[in-house]
Protein backbone atom coordinates (compact mmCIF):
# COMPACT_ATOMS: atom_id res chain seq x y z
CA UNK A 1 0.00 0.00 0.00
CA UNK A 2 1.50 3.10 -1.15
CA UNK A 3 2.29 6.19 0.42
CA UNK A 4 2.36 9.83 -1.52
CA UNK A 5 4.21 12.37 -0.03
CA UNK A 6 3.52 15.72 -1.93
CA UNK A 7 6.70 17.06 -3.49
CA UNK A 8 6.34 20.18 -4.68
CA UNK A 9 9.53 21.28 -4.95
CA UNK A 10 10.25 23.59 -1.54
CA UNK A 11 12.08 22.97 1.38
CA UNK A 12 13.48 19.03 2.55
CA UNK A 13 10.65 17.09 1.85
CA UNK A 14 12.66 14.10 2.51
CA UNK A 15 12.48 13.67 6.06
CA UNK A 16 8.82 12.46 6.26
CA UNK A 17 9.18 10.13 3.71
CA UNK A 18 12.49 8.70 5.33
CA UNK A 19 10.48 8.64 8.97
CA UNK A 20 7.64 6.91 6.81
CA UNK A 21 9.72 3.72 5.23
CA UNK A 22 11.72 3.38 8.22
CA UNK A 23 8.13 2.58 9.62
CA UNK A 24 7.50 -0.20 7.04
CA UNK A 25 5.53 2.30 4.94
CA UNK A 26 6.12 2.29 0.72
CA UNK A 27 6.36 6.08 0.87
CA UNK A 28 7.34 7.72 -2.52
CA UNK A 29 8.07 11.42 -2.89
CA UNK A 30 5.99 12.32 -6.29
CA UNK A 31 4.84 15.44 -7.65
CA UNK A 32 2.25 12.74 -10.04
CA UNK A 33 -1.45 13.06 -9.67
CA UNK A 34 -1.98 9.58 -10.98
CA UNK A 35 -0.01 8.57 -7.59
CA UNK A 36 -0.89 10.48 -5.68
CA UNK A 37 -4.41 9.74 -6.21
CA UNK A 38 -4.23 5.94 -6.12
CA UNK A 39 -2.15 5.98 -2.95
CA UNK A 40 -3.59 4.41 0.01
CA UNK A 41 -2.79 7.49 1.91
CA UNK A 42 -1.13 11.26 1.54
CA UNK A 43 1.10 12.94 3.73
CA UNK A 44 1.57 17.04 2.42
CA UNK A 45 4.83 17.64 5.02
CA UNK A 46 6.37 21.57 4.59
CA UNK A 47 8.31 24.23 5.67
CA UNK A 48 9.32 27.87 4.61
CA UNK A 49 6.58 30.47 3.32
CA UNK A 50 2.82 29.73 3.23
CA UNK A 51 2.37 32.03 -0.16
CA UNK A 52 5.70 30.51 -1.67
CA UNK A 53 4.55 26.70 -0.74
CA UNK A 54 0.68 27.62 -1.91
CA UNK A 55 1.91 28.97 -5.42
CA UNK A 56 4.13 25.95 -5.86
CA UNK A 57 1.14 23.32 -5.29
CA UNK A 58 -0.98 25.39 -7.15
CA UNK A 59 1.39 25.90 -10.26
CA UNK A 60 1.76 22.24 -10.55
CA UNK A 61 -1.83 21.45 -10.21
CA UNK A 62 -1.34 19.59 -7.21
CA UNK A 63 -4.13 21.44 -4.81
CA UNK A 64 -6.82 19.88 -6.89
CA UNK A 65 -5.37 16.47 -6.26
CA UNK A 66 -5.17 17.52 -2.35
CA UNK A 67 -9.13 18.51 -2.53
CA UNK A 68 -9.77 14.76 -4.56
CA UNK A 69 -8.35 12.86 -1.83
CA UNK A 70 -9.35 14.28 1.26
CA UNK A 71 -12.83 14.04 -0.57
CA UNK A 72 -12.18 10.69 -1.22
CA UNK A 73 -11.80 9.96 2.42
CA UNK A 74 -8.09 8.41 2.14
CA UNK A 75 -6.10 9.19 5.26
CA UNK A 76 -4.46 12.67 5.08
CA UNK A 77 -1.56 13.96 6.85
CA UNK A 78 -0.18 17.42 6.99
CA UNK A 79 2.59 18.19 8.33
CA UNK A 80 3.82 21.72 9.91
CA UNK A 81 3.36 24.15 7.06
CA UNK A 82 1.74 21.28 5.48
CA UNK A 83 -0.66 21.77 8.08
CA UNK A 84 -1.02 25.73 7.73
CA UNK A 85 -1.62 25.31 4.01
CA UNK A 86 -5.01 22.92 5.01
CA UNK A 87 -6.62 26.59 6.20
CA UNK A 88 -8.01 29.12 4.03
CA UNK A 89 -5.66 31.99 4.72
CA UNK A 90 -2.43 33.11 6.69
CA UNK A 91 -1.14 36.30 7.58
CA UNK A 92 1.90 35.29 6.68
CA UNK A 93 1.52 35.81 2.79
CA UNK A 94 -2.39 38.15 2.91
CA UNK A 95 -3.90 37.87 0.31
CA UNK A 96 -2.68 34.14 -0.48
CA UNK A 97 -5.73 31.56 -0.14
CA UNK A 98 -5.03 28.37 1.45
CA UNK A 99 -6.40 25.03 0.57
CA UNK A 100 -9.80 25.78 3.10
CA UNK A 101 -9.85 22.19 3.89
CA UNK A 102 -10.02 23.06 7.60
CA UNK A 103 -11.84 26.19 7.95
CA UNK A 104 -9.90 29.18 9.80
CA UNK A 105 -6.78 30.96 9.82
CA UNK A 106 -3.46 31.32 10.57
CA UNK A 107 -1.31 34.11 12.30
CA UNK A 108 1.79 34.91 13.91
CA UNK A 109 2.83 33.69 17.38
CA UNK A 110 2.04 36.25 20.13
CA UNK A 111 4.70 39.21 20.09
CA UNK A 112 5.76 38.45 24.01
CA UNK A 113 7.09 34.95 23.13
CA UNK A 114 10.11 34.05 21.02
CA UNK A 115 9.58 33.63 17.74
CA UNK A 116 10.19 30.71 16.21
CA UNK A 117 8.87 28.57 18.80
CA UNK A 118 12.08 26.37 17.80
CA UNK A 119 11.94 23.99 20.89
CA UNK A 120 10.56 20.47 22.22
CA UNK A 121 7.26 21.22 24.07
CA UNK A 122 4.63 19.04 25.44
CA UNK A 123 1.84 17.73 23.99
CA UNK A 124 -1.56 18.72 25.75
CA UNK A 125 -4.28 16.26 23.65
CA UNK A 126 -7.68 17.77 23.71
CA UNK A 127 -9.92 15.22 22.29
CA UNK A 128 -9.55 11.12 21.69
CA UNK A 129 -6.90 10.68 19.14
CA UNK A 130 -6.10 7.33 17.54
CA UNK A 131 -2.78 9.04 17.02
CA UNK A 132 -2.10 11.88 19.43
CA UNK A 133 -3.87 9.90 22.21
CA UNK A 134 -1.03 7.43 22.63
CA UNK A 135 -0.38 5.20 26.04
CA UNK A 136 -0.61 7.64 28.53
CA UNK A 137 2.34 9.86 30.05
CA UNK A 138 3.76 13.08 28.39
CA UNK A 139 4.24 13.02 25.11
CA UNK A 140 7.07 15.93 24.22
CA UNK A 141 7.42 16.90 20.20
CA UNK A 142 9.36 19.59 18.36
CA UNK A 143 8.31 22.25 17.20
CA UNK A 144 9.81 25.29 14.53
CA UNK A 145 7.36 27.73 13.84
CA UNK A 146 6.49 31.33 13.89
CA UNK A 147 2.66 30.83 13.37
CA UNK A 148 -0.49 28.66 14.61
CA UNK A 149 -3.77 27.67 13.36
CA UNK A 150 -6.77 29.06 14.79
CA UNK A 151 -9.53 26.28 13.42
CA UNK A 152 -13.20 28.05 13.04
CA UNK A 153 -14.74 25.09 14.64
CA UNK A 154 -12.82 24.75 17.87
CA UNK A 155 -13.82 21.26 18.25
CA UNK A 156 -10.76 20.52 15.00
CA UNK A 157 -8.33 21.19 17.82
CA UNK A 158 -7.03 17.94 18.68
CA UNK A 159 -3.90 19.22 20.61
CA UNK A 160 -2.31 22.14 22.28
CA UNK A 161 0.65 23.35 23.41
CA UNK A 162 1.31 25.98 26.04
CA UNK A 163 3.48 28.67 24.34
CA UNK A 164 2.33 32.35 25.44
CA UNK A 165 -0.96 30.26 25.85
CA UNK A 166 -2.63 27.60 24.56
CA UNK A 167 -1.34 26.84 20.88
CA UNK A 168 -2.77 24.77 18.43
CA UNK A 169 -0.26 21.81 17.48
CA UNK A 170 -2.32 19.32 16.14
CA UNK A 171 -5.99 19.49 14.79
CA UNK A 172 -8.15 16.38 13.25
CA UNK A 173 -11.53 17.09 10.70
CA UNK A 174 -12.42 13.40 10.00
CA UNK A 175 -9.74 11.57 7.65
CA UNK A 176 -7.59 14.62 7.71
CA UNK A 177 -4.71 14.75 10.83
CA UNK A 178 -2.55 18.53 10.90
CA UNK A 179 0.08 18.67 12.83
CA UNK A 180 1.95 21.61 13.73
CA UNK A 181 4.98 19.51 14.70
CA UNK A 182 7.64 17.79 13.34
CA UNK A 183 6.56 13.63 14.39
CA UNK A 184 9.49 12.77 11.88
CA UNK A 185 12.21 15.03 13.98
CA UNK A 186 10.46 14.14 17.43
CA UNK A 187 12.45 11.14 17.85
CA UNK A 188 10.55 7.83 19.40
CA UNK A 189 7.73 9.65 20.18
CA UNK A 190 7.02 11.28 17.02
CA UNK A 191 8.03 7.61 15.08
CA UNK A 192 5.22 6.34 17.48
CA UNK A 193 2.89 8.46 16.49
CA UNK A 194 3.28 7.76 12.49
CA UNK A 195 3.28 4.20 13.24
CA UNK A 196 -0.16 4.68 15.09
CA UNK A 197 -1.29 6.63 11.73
CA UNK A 198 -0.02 3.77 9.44
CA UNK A 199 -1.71 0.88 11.54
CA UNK A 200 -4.95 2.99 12.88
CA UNK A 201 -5.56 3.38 8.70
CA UNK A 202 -4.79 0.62 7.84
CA UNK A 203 -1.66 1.57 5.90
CA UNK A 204 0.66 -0.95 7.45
CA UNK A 205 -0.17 -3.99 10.08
């Protein structure tokens, strides 16, 4: 069962695949919307720019295939700007329209805390998580961002961290999982968490 991971040409794309297969996962790194719309599941990782990542996918036609398979109800994964570009907007690049697959927005980190938030935080899981739920006890991730998601319906926050307040890290709208976070760089936690994703969907036993 094959993995997509959406290459689209920014930033090191790598690393989630390389988390992925070192999980048992066939992930492939493919910019192809025949593959990416017969995979089994589709992970959109990212860092840098919202406006530079959003005209990328968009220039290669690749947000229509994003909008097919979350439609499709295939597990979707989205991964730290990955996860920004699921929203409609950021105020990182105004004027820039997201994907809108999670409805809200995005904006800076408050101005009394240091940004990036480049640091290991913990985990503070709002809701029952297949994924972010785990087996009990903290659960610390890292983190390198200057902006979080604030999700219209507040019940798509799936987990928090406190950072200047309560931060958005994670948020879950049916077969789509955002995740503010870096599971790939979050050492055996984080690898625990994708292998709950693989085996929760069914991706890998």
């Amino acid at each position: 069962m094959t993995i997509a991971v959406i290459d689209y040409g920014i930033g090191n794309l790598h690393s989630a695949q390389k988390a992925l297969r070192a999980l048992g996962a066939d992930a492939v790194l493919t910019d192809s919307s025949a593959i990416i719309k017969s995979a089994s599941a589709v992970v959109l990782p990212g860092v840098g720019n919202f406006g530079a990542c959003m005209s990328a996918i968009r220039e290669r036609g690749l947000d229509v295939d994003v909008d097919d398979v979350v439609a499709s109800g295939k597990p979707f994964l989205g991964i730290c700007v990955g996860m920004q570009m699921l929203f409609d907007s950021s105020e990182e690049a105004q004027g820039v329209s997201g994907l809108g697959i999670i409805p809200g927005v995005v904006s800076y980190l408050p101005s009394d805390v240091r940004r990036p938030q480049m640091q290991w935080n913990e985990l503070i899981v709002s809701r029952n998580d297949p994924v972010l739920s785990g087996e009990g006890g903290s659960q610390w991730v890292y983190f390198v961002h200057s902006l979080a998601a604030h999700p219209e319906d507040v019940r798509h926050v799936a987990a928090t961290v406190n950072y200047g307040g309560a931060t958005t890290a994670a948020c879950r709208n049916d077969n789509v999982l955002a995740l503010q976070f870096h599971p790939e760089k979050s050492g055996t936690t984080g690898l625990a968490m994708l292998k709950r994703w693989l085996t929760s969907e069914g991706v890998v036993s």
